[in-house]
Protein backbone atom coordinates (compact mmCIF):
# COMPACT_ATOMS: atom_id res chain seq x y z
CA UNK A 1 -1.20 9.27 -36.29
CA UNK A 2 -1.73 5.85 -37.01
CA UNK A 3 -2.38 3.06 -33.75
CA UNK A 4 0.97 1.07 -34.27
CA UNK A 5 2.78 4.32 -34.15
CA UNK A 6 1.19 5.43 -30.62
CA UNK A 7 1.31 1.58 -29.43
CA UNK A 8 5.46 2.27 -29.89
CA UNK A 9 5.00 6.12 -28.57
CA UNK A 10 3.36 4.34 -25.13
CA UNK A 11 5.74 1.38 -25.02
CA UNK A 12 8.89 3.96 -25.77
CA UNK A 13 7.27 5.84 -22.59
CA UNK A 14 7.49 2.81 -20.48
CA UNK A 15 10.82 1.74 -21.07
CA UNK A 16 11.98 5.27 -20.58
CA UNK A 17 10.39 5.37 -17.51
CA UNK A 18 12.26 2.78 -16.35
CA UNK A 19 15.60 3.50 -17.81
CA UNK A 20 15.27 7.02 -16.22
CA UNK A 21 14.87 5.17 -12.52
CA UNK A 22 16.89 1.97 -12.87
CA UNK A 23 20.14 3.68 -14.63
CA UNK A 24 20.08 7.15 -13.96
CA UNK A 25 18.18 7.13 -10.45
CA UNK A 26 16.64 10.01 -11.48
CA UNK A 27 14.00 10.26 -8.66
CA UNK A 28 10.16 8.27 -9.98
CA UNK A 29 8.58 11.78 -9.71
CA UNK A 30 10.83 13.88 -11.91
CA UNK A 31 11.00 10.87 -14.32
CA UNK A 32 7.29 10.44 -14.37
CA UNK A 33 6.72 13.78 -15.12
CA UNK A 34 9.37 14.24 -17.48
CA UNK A 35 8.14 10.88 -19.63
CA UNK A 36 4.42 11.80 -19.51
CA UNK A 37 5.56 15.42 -20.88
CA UNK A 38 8.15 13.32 -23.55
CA UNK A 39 4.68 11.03 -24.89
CA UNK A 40 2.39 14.18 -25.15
CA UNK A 41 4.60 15.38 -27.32
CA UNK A 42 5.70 12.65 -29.29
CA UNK A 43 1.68 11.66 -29.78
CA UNK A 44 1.57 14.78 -31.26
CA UNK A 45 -0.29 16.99 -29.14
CA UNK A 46 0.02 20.55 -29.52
CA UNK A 47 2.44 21.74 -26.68
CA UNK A 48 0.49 24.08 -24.67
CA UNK A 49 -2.22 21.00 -24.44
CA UNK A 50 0.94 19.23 -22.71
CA UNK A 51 0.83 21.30 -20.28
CA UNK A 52 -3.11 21.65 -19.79
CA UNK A 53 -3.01 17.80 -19.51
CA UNK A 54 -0.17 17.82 -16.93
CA UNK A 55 -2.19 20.34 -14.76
CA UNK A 56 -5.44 18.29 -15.27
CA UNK A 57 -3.78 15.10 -14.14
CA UNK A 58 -2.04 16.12 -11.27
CA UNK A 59 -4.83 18.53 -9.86
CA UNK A 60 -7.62 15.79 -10.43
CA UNK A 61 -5.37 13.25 -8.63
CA UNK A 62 -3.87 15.12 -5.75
CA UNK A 63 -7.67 16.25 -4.78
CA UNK A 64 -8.33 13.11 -3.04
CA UNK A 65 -5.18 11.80 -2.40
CA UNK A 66 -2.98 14.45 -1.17
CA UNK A 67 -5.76 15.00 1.91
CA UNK A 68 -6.48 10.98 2.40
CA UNK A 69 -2.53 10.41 2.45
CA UNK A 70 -1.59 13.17 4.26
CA UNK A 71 -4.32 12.66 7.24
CA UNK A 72 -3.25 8.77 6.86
CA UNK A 73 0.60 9.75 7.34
CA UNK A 74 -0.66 11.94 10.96
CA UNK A 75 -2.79 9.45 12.14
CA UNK A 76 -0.25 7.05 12.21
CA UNK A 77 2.49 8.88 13.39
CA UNK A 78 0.45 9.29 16.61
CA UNK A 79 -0.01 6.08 17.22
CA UNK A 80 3.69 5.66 16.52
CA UNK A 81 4.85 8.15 19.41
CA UNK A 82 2.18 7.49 21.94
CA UNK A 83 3.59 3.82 22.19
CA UNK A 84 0.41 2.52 20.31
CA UNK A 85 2.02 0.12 18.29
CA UNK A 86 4.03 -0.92 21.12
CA UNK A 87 0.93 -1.69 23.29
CA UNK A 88 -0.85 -3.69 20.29
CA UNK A 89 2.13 -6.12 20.12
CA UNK A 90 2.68 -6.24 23.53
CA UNK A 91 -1.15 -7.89 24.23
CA UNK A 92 -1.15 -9.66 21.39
CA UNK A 93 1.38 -12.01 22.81
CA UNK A 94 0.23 -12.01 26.21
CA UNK A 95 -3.25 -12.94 24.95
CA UNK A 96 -1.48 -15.38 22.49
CA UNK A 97 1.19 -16.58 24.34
CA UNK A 98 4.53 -17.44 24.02
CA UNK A 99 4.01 -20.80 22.31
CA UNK A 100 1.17 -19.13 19.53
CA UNK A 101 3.59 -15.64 19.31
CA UNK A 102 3.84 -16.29 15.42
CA UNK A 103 0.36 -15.70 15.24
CA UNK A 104 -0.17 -12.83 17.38
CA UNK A 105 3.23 -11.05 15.97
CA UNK A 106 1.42 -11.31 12.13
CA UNK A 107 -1.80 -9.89 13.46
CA UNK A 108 0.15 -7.04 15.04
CA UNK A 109 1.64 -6.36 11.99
CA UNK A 110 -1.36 -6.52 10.12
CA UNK A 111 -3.61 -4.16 12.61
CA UNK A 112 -0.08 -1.88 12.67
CA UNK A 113 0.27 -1.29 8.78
CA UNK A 114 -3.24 0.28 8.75
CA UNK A 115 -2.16 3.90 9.83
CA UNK A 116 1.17 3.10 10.23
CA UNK A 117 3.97 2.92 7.18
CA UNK A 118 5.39 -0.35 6.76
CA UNK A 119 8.85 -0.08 7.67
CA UNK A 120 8.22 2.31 10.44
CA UNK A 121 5.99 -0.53 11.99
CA UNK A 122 8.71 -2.97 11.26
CA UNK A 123 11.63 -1.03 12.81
CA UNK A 124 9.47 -0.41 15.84
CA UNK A 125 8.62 -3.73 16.48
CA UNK A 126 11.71 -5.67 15.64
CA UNK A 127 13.09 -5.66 18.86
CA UNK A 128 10.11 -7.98 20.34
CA UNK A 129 11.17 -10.64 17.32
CA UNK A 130 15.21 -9.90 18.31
CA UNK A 131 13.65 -10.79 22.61
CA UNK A 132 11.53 -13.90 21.52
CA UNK A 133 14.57 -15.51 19.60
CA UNK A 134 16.98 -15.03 22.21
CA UNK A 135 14.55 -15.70 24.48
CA UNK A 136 13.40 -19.44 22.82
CA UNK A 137 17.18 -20.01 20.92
CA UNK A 138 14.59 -20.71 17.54
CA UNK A 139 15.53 -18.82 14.05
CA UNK A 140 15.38 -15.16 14.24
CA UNK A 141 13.23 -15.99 11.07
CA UNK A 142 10.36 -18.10 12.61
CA UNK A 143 9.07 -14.74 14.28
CA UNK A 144 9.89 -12.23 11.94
CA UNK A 145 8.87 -13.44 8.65
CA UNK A 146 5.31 -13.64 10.55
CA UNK A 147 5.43 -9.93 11.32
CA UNK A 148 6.92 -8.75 7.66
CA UNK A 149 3.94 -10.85 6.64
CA UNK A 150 1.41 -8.76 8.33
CA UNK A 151 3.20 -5.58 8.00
CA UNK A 152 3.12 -5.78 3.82
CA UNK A 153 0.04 -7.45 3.60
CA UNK A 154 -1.68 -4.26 4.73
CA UNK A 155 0.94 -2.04 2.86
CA UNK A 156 -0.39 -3.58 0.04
CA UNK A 157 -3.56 -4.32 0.04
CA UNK A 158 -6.34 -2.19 2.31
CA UNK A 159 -6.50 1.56 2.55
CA UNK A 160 -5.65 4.07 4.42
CA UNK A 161 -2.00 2.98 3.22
CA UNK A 162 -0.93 5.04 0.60
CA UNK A 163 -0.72 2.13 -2.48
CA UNK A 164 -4.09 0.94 -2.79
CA UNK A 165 -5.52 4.70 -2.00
CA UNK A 166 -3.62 5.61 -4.89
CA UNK A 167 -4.64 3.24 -7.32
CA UNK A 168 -7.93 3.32 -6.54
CA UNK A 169 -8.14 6.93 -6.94
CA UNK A 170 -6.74 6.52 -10.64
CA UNK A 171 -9.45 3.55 -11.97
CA UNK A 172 -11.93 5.43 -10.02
CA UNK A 173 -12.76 2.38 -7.26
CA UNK A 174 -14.40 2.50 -4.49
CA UNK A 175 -12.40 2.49 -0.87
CA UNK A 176 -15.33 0.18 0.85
CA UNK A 177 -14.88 -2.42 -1.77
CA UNK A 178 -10.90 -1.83 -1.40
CA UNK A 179 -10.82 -2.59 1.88
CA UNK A 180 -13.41 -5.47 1.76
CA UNK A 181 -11.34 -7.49 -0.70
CA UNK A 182 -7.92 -6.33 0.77
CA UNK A 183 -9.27 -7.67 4.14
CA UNK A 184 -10.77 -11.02 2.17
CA UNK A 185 -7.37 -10.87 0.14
CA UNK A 186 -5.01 -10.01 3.07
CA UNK A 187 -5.51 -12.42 5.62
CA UNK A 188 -5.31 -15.89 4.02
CA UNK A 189 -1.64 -14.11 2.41
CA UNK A 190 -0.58 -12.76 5.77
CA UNK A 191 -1.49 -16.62 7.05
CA UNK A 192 0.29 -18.72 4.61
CA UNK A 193 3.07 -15.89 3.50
CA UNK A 194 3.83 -14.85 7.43
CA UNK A 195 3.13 -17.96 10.41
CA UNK A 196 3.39 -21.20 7.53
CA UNK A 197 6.05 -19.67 5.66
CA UNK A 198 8.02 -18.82 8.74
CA UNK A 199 7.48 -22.33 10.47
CA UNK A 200 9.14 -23.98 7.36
CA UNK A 201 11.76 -21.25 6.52
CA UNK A 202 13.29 -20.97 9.75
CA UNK A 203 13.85 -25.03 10.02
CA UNK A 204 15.80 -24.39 6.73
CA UNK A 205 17.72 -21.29 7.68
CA UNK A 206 18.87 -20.55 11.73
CA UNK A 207 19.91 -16.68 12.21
CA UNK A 208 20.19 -15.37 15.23
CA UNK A 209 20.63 -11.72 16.40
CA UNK A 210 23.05 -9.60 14.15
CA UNK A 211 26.00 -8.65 16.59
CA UNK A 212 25.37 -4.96 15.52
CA UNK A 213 21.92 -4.62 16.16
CA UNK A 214 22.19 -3.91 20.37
CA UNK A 215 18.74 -2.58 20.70
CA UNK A 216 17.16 -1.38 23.85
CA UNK A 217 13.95 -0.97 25.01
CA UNK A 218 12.15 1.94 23.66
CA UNK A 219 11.45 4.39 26.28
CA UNK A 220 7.99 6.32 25.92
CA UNK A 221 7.31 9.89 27.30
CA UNK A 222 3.81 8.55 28.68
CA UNK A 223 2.67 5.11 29.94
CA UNK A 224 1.34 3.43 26.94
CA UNK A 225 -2.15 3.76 25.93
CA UNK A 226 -4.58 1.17 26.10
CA UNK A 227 -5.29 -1.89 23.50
CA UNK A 228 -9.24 -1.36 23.28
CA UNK A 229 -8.62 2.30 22.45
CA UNK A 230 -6.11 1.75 20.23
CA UNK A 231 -7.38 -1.20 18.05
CA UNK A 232 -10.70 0.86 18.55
CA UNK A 233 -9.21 4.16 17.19
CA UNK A 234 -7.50 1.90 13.82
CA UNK A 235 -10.90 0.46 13.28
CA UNK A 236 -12.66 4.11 13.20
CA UNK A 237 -11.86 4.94 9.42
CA UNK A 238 -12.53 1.15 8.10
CA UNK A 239 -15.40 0.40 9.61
CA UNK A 240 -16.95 3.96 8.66
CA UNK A 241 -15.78 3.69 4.84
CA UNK A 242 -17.19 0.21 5.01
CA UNK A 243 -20.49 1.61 6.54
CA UNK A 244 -20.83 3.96 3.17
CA UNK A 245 -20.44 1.50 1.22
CA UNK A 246 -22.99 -1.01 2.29
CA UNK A 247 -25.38 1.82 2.66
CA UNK A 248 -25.53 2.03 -1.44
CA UNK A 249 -26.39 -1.64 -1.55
CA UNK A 250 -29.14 -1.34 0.88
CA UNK A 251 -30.44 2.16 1.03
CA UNK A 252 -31.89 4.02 -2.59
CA UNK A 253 -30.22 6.71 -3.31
CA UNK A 254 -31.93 9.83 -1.55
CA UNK A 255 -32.60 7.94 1.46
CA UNK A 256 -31.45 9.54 4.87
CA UNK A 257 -29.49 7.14 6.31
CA UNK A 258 -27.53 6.66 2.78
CA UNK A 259 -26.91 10.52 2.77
CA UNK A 260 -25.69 10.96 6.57
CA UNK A 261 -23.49 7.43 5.80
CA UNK A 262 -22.16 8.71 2.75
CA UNK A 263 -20.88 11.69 4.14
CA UNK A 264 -19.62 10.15 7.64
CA UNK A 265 -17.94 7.62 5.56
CA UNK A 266 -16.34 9.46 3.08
CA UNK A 267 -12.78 8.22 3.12
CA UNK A 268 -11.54 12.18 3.80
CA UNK A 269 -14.45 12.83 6.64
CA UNK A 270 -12.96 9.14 7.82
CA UNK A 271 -10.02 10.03 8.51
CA UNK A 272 -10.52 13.26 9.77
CA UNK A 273 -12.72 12.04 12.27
CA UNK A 274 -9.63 9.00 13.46
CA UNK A 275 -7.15 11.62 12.55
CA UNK A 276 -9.40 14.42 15.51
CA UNK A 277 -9.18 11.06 18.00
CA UNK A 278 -5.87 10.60 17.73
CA UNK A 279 -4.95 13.99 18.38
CA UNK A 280 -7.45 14.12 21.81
CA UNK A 281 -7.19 10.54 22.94
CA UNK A 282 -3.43 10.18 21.95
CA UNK A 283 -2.46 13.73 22.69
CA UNK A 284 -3.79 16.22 25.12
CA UNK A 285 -5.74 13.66 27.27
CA UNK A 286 -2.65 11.92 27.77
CA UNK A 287 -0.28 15.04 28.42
CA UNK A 288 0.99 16.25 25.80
CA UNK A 289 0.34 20.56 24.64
CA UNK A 290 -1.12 21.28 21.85
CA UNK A 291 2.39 22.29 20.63
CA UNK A 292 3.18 18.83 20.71
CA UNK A 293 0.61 17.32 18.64
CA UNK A 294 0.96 20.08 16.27
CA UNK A 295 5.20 18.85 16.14
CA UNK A 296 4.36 15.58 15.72
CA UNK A 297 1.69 15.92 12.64
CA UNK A 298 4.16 18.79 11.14
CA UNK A 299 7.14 16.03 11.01
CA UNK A 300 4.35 12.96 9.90
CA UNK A 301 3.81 14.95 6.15
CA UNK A 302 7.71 15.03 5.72
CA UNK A 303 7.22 10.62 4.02
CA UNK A 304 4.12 11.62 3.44
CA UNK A 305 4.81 14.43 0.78
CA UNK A 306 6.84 11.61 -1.32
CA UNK A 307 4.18 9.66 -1.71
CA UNK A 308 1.72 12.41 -2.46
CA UNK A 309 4.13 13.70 -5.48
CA UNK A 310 5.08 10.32 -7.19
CA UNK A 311 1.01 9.48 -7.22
CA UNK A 312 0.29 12.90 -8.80
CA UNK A 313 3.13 11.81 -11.32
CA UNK A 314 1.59 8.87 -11.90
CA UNK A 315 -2.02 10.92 -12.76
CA UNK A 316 -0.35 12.87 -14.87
CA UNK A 317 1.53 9.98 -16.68
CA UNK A 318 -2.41 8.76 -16.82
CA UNK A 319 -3.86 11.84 -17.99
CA UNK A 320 -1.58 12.22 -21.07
CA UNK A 321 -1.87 8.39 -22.17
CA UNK A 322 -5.70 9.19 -21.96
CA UNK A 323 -6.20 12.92 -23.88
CA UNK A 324 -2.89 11.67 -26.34
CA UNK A 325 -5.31 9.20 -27.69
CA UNK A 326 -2.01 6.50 -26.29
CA UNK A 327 -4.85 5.33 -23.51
CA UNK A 328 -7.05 4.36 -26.13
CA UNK A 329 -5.34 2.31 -28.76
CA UNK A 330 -3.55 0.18 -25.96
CA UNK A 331 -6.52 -0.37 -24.03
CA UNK A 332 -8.25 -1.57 -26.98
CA UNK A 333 -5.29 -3.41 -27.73
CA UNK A 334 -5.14 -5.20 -24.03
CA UNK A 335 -8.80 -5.50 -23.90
CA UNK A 336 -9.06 -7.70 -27.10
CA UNK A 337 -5.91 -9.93 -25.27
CA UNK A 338 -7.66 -13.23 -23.85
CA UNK A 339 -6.35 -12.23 -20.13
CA UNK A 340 -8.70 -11.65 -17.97
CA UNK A 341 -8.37 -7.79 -16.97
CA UNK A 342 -7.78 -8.93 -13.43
CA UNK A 343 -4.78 -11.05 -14.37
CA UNK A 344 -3.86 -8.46 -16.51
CA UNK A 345 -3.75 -5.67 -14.06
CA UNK A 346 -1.63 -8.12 -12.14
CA UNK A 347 1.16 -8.51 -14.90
CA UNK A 348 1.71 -4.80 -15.52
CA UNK A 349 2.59 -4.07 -12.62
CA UNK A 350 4.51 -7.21 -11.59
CA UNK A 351 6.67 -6.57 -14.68
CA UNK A 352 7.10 -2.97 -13.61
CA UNK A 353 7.90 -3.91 -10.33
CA UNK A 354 10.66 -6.32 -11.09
CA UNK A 355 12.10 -3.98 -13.80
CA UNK A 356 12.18 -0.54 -11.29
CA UNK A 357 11.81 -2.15 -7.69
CA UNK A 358 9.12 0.45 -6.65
CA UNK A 359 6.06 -0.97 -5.07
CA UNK A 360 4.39 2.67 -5.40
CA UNK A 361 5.56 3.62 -9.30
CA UNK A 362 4.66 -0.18 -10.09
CA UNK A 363 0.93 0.66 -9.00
CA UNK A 364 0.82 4.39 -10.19
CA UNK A 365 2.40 2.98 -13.55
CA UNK A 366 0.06 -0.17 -13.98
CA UNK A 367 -3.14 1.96 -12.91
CA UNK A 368 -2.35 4.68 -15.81
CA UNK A 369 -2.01 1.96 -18.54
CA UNK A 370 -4.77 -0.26 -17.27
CA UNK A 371 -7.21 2.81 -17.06
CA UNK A 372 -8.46 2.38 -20.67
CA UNK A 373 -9.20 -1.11 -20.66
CA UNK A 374 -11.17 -0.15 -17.77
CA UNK A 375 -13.55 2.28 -19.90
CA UNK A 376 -13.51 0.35 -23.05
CA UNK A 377 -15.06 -2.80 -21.18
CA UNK A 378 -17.63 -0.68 -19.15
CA UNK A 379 -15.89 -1.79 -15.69
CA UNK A 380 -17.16 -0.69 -12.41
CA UNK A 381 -18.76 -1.19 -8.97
CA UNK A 382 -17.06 -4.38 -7.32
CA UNK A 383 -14.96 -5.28 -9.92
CA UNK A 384 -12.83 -1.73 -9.84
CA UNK A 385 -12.17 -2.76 -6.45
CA UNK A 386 -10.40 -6.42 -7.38
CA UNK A 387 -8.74 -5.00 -9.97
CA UNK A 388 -6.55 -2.87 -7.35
CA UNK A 389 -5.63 -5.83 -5.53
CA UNK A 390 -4.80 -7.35 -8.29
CA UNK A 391 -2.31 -4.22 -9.10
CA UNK A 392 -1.68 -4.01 -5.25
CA UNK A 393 -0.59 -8.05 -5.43
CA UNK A 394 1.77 -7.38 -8.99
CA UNK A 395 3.32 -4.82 -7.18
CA UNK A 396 4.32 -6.55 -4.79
CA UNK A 397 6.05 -10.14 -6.02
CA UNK A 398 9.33 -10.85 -6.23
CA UNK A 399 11.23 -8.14 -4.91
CA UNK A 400 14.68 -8.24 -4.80
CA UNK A 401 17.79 -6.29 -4.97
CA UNK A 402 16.74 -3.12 -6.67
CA UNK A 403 13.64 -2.50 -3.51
CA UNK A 404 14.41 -0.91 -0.39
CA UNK A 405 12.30 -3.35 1.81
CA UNK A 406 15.12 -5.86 0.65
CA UNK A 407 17.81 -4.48 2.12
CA UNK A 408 15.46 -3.35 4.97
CA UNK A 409 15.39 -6.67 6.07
CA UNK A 410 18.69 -8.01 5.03
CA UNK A 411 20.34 -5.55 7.60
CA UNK A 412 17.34 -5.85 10.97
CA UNK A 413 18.43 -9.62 10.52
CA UNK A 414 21.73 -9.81 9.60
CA UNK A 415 21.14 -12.06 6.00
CA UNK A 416 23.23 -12.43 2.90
CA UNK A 417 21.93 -11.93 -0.39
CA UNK A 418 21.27 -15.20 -1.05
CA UNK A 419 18.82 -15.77 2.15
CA UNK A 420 17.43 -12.41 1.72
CA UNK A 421 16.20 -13.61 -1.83
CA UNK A 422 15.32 -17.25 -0.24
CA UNK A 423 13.19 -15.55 2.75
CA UNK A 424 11.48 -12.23 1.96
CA UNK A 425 11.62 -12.54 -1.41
CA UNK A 426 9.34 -15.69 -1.63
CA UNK A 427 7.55 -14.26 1.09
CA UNK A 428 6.19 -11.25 -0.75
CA UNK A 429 5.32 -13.72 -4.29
CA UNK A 430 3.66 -15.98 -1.61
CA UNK A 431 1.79 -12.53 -0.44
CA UNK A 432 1.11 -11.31 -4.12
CA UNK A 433 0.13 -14.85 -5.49
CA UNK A 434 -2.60 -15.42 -2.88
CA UNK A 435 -4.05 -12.08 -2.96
CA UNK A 436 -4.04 -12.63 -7.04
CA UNK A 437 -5.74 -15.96 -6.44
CA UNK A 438 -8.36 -14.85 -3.90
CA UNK A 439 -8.84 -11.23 -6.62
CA UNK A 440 -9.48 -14.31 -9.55
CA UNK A 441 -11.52 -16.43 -7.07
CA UNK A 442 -13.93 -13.80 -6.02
CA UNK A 443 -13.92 -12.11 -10.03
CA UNK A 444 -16.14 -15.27 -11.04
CA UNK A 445 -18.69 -13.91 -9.20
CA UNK A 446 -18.34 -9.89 -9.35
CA UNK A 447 -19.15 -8.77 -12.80
């Protein structure tokens, strides 16, 4: 089959892909799996290959990601009901104070979205944004853009949240350098995105409470846990990931110390290890049966299994570009384009995202199609890991009307359309455009 005719077999794919979820809201999983099926065949595999690729992609996805994601999704959800999150916002703004409570409310959201899914964080902590503005009389906006800003900065951009696991599980990145440039990436976004951003937006636009949103103070089973432990206990999985990868800069391969860190920092021994402390420190030290825990990690997997589905889609929908011989003509085709692959990585999935709304399909989708321009051009170390913020930061400009987190916010604070699009809309771009910039900054000197 000639290249031109599998250039319009993969670009036929994409738009099907997103007439199937934009117009038929046929759920991203079913239509991933039913487009990556359509393009096998229309590339002119033989059929039961189809079906050998479909296997292949999902299996060789859903081996890392299904366990990382699902111990991700429990880990969290027991520092949700043990009133962790509560207790990291709460002394943040005592140690901040009232006057600096931007600041501490976007590093709150930014420790928070680490094990914790973005708009559970958000609908947790809304009420402390809803007491400051009644509290002060200033623009419900001037302390909650801050804390959308740190909550989706970390959505997007630093692992264990399921986006950035996923894509860098498809272009085969490390976590350690995901996290380093999502950290690098993430916090000059959550600062100009969340407290500058908010400052200026809220002199522009006054809201105050929405007349429907009578919230009362959460009541916990158990006193709430301690900061150090907490912030200790978020830090676990990052800072051992992070460990593992430094060790293969400094230690040869063979050594001791690179073996026992490789192993202890494994993203899935990680996690197990924060995932065992949440469960004791969390859990039974603090009261609750073993039942319990069990309960609460059975009803975390419910999102969780989603997530897990839509990425093996999206390995799948990778797998068939790649053994369809699709992968191949259109990476050769975007890497002889005079975009940088970072900047390219960043369009695909912006476009995607705008098109379909989905932060996770735009990812999944951009990470299958820029997989081949990733082994034509010989990419890896470092550079894999900029290239998934630079997916992570398409993925997550300019959302509007067809994205949940939209309307997510439009309700908690009571905005019409028009300010919705004027507030978090700009404030994600702002997000994605910095951590673009800072990916392109830091590419001129990763090779």
């Amino acid at each position: 089959m000639s290249s031109t005719m599998l250039i319009l077999i993969a670009v036929a794919g994409i738009f099907g892909l997103l007439y199937l979820v934009i117009r038929t809201k046929l759920h991203a999983f079913v239509s991933l799996m039913l487009v990556s099926l359509l393009v096998g065949i229309a590339a002119g595999m033989p059929l039961d290959e189809v079906i050998t690729s479909v296997e292949s992609g999902m299996g060789g996805t859903l081996g890392f990601v299904a366990i990382v994601v699902g111990l991700g999704a429990m880990f969290g959800k027991m520092l949700e009901v043990s009133g962790g999150v509560e207790r990291l916002a709460q002394t943040l703004l005592q140690k901040f104070g009232e006057e600096r409570s931007q600041w501490a409310l976007g590093i709150a959201g930014f420790l928070v979205a680490i094990p914790v899914f973005f708009d559970v964080g958000f609908i947790i902590l809304v009420p402390i944004v809803y007491g400051l503005a009644k509290k002060t009389g200033k623009s419900l906006l001037y302390y909650g853009v801050p804390l959308l800003a740190g909550l989706a900065v970390t959505h997007s951009y630093i692992p264990p949240t399921p986006g950035p696991i996923a894509v860098a599980d498809l272009i085969g990145a490390e976590l350690g350098w995901v996290i380093l440039f999502g950290i690098l990436a993430g916090i000059p976004s959550m600062i100009i995105a969340g407290p500058l951003f908010g400052k200026y937006i809220a002199n522009k636009i006054h809201i105050t409470v929405p007349d429907y949103m009578n919230f009362e103070e959460k009541e916990y089973d158990k006193d709430l846990p301690g900061f150090k432990m907490i912030a200790g206990i978020i830090l676990v999985p990052l800072v051992l990931i992070l460990i593992n990868t430094l060790s293969t800069v400094i230690f040869a391969e063979g050594h001791i110390v690179r073996e026992i860190t490789t192993f202890i920092g494994n993203p899935i021994v990680a996690l197990i290890i924060a995932t065992l402390l949440t469960f004791k420190l969390l859990g039974t030290r603090r009261g609750y049966t073993k039942q319990e825990v069990q309960d609460i990690a059975t009803k975390a997997l419910e999102p969780a299994g989603i997530i897990i589905l839509v990425t093996g889609a999206g390995g799948v929908f990778k797998q068939v570009l790649i053994d369809s011989g699709v992968g191949e003509v259109l990476g050769q085709m975007m890497a002889g384009s005079s975009l940088p692959p970072i900047l390219l990585a960043f369009l695909i999935a912006a476009v995607v995202r705008v098109a379909q709304g989905s932060a996770t399909v735009s990812m999944v989708t951009a990470a299958g199609l820029i997989s081949p321009v990733i082994d034509i051009l010989g990419m890896e170390g470092p550079v894999l890991g900029l290239i998934v913020i630079a997916i992570a930061a398409g993925a997550t400009v300019l959302s509007h009307v067809n994205d949940s987190g939209f309307w997510l916010v439009n309700r908690y604070f009571g905005l019409d359309v028009k300010d919705t699009l004027k507030t978090w809309t700009v404030m994600e771009t702002l997000i994605g455009l910095v951590g673009l910039g800072v990916a392109l900054g830091l590419g001129l000197f990763i090779s």
